[in-house]
C-alpha atoms as a PDB file:
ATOM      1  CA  UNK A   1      13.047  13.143 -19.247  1.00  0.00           C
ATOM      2  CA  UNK A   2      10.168  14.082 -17.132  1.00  0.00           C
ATOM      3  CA  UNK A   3       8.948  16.907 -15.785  1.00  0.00           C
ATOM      4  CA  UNK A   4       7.175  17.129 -12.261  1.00  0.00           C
ATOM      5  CA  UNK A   5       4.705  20.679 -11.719  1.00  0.00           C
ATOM      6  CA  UNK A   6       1.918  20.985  -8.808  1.00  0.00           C
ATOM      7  CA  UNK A   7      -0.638  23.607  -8.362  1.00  0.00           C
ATOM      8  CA  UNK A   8      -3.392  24.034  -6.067  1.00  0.00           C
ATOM      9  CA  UNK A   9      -1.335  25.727  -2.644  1.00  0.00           C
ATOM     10  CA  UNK A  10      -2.088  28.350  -0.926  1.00  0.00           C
ATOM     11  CA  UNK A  11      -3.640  30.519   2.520  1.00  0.00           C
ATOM     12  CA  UNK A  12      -6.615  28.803   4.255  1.00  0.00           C
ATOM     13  CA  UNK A  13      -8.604  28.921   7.632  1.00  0.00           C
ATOM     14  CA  UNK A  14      -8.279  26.115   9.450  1.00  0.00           C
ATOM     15  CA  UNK A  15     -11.269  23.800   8.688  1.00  0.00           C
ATOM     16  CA  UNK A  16     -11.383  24.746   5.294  1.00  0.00           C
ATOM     17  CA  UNK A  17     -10.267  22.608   2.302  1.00  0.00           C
ATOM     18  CA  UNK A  18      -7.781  22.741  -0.831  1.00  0.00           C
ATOM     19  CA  UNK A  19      -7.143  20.247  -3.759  1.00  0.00           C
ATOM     20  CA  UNK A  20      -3.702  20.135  -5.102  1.00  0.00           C
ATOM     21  CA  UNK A  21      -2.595  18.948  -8.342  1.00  0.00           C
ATOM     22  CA  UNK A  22       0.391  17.338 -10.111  1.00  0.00           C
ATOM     23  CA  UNK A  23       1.131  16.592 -13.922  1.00  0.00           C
ATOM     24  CA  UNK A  24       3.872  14.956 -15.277  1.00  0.00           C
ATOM     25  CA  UNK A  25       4.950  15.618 -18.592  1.00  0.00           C
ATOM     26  CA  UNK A  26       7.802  13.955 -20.735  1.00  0.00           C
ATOM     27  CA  UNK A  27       8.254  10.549 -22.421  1.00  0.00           C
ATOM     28  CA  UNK A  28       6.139   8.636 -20.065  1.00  0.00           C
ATOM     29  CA  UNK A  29       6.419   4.362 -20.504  1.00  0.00           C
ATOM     30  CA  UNK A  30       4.602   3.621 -17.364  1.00  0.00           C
ATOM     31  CA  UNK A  31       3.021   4.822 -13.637  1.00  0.00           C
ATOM     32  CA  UNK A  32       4.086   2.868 -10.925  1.00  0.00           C
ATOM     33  CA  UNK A  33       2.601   4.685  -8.250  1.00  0.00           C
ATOM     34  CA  UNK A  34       2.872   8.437  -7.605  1.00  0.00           C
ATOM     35  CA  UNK A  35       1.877  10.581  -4.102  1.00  0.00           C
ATOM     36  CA  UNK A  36       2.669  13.666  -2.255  1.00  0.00           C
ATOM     37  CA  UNK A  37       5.542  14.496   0.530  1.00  0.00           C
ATOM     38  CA  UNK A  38       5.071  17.169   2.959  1.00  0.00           C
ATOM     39  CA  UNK A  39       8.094  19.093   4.883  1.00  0.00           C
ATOM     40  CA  UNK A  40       7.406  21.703   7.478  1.00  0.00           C
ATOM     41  CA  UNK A  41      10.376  23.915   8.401  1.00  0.00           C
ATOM     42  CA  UNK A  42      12.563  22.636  10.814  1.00  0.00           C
ATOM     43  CA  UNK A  43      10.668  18.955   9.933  1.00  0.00           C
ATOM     44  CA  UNK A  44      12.177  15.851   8.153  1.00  0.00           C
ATOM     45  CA  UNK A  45      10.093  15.468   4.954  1.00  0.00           C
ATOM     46  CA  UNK A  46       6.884  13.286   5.499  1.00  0.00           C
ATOM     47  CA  UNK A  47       5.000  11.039   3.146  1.00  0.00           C
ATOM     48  CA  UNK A  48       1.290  11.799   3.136  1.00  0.00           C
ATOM     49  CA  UNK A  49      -0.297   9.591   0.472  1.00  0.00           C
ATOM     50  CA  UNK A  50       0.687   7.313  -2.565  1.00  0.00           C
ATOM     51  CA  UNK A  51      -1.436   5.833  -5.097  1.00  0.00           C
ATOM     52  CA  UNK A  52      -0.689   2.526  -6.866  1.00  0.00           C
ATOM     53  CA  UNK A  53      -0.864   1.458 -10.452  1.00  0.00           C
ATOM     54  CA  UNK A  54      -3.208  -1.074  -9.049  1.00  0.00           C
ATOM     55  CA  UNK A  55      -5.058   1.806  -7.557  1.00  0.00           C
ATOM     56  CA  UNK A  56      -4.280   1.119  -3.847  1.00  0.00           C
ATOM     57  CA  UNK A  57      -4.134   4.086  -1.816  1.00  0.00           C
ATOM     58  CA  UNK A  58      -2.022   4.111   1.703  1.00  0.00           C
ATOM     59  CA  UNK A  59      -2.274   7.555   3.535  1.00  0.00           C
ATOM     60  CA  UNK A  60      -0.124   8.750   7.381  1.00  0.00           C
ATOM     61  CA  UNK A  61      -2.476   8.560  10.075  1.00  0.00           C
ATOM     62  CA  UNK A  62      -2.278  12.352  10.487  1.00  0.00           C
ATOM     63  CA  UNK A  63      -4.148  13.110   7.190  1.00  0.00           C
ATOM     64  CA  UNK A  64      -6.339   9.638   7.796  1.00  0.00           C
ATOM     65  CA  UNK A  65      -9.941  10.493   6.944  1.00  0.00           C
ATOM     66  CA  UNK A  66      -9.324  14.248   5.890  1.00  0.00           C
ATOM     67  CA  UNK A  67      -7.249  13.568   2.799  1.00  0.00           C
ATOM     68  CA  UNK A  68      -8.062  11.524  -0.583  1.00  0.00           C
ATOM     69  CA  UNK A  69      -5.726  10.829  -3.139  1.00  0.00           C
ATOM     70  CA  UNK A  70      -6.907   9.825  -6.986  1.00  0.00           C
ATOM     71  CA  UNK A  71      -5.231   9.936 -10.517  1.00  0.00           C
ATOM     72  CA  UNK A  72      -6.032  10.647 -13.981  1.00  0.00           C
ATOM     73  CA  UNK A  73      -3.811   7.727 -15.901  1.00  0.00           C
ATOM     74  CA  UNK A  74      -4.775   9.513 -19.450  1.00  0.00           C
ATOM     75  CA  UNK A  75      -3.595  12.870 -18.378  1.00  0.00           C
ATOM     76  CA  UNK A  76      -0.928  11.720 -16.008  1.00  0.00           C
ATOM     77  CA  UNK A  77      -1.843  13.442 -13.231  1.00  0.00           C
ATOM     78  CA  UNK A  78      -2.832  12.753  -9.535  1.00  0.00           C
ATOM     79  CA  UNK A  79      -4.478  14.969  -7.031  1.00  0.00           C
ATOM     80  CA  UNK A  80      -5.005  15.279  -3.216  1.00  0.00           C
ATOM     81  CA  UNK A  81      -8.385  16.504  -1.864  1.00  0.00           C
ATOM     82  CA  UNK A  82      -7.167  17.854   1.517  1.00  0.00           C
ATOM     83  CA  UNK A  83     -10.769  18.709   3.625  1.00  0.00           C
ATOM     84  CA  UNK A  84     -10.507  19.859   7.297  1.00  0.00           C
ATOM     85  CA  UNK A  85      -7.069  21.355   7.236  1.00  0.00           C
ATOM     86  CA  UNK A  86      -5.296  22.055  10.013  1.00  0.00           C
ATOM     87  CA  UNK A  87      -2.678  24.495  10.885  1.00  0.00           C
ATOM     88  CA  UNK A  88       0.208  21.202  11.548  1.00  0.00           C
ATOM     89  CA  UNK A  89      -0.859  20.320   7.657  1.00  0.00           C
ATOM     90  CA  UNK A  90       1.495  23.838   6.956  1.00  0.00           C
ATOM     91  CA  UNK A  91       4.347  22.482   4.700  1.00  0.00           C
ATOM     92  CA  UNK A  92       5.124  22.642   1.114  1.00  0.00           C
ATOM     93  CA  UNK A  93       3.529  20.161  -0.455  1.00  0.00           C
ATOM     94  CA  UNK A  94       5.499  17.801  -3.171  1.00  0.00           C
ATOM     95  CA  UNK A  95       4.285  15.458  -5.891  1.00  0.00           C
ATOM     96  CA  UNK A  96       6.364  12.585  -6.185  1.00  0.00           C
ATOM     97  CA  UNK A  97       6.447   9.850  -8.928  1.00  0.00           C
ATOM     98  CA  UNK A  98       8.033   6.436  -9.399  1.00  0.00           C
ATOM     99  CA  UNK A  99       8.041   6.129 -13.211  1.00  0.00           C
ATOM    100  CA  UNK A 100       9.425   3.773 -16.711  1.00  0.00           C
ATOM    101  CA  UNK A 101       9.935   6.348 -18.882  1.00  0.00           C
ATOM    102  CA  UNK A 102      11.345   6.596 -22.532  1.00  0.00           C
ATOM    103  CA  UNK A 103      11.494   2.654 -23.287  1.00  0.00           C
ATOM    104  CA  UNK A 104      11.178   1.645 -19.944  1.00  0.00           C
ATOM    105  CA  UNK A 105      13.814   3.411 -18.023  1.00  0.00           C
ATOM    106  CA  UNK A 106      13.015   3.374 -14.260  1.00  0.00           C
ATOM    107  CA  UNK A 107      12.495   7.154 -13.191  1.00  0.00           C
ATOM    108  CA  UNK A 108      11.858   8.363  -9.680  1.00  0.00           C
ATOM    109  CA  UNK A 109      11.585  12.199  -9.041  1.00  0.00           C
ATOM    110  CA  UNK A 110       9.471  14.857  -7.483  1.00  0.00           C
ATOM    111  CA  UNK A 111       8.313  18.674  -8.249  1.00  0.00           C
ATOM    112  CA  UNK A 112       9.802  21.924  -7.023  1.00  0.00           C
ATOM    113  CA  UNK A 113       6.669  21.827  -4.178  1.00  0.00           C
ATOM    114  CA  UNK A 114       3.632  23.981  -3.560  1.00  0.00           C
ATOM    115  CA  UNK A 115       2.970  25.820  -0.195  1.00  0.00           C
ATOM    116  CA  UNK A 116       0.098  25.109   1.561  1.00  0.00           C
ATOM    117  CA  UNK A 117      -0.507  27.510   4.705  1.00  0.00           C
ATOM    118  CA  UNK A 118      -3.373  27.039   7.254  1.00  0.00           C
ATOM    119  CA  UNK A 119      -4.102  29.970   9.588  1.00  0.00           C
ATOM    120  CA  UNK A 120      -6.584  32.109  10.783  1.00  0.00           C
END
């Protein structure tokens, strides 16, 4: 019922910044939260920041001071700011949401990821 896409990936120098993007489309009830995962190859997938209904943000301590997360409720969306990259922030990026959707059926998903490459 819901549809997960981010944007934003891509190649940057180390130091530099990005700002990714997810949307959810479908027959949204309600946002419970929603963040991004990270996996690296080889790596166990890695939560990097989750935003609340209530607007509470938690982030790892890897991305602590370099990364903000923030939503747009009316366009169901939520971004990452990601300043000061580094090349260990290489992964593919994924939104992930924790949802009611049609008349309140609990939903939890993510998107099909977006890379995000850091190197000189």
């Amino acid at each position: 019922q819901v549809q997960l896409v981010e944007s934003g990936g891509g190649l940057v120098q180390p130091g530099g910044s990005l700002r990714l993007s997810c949307a959810a489309s479908g027959s949204i009830f309600s946002i419970n939260a929603m963040g991004w995962y990270r996996q690296a190859p080889g790596k166990q997938r890695e939560l990097v920041a989750v935003i609340t209904s209530g607007g509470r943000t938690n982030y790892a301590d890897s991305v602590k001071g370099r990364f903000t997360i923030s939503r747009d409720n009316a366009k169901n969306t939520v971004n990452l700011q990601m300043n000061s990259l580094k090349p260990e922030d290489t992964a593919v990026y994924y939104c992930d949401a924790d949802l009611r959707v049609g008349l309140g059926t609990p939903w939890r998903g993510w998107g099909q990821g977006t890379q995000v490459t850091v190197s000189s």
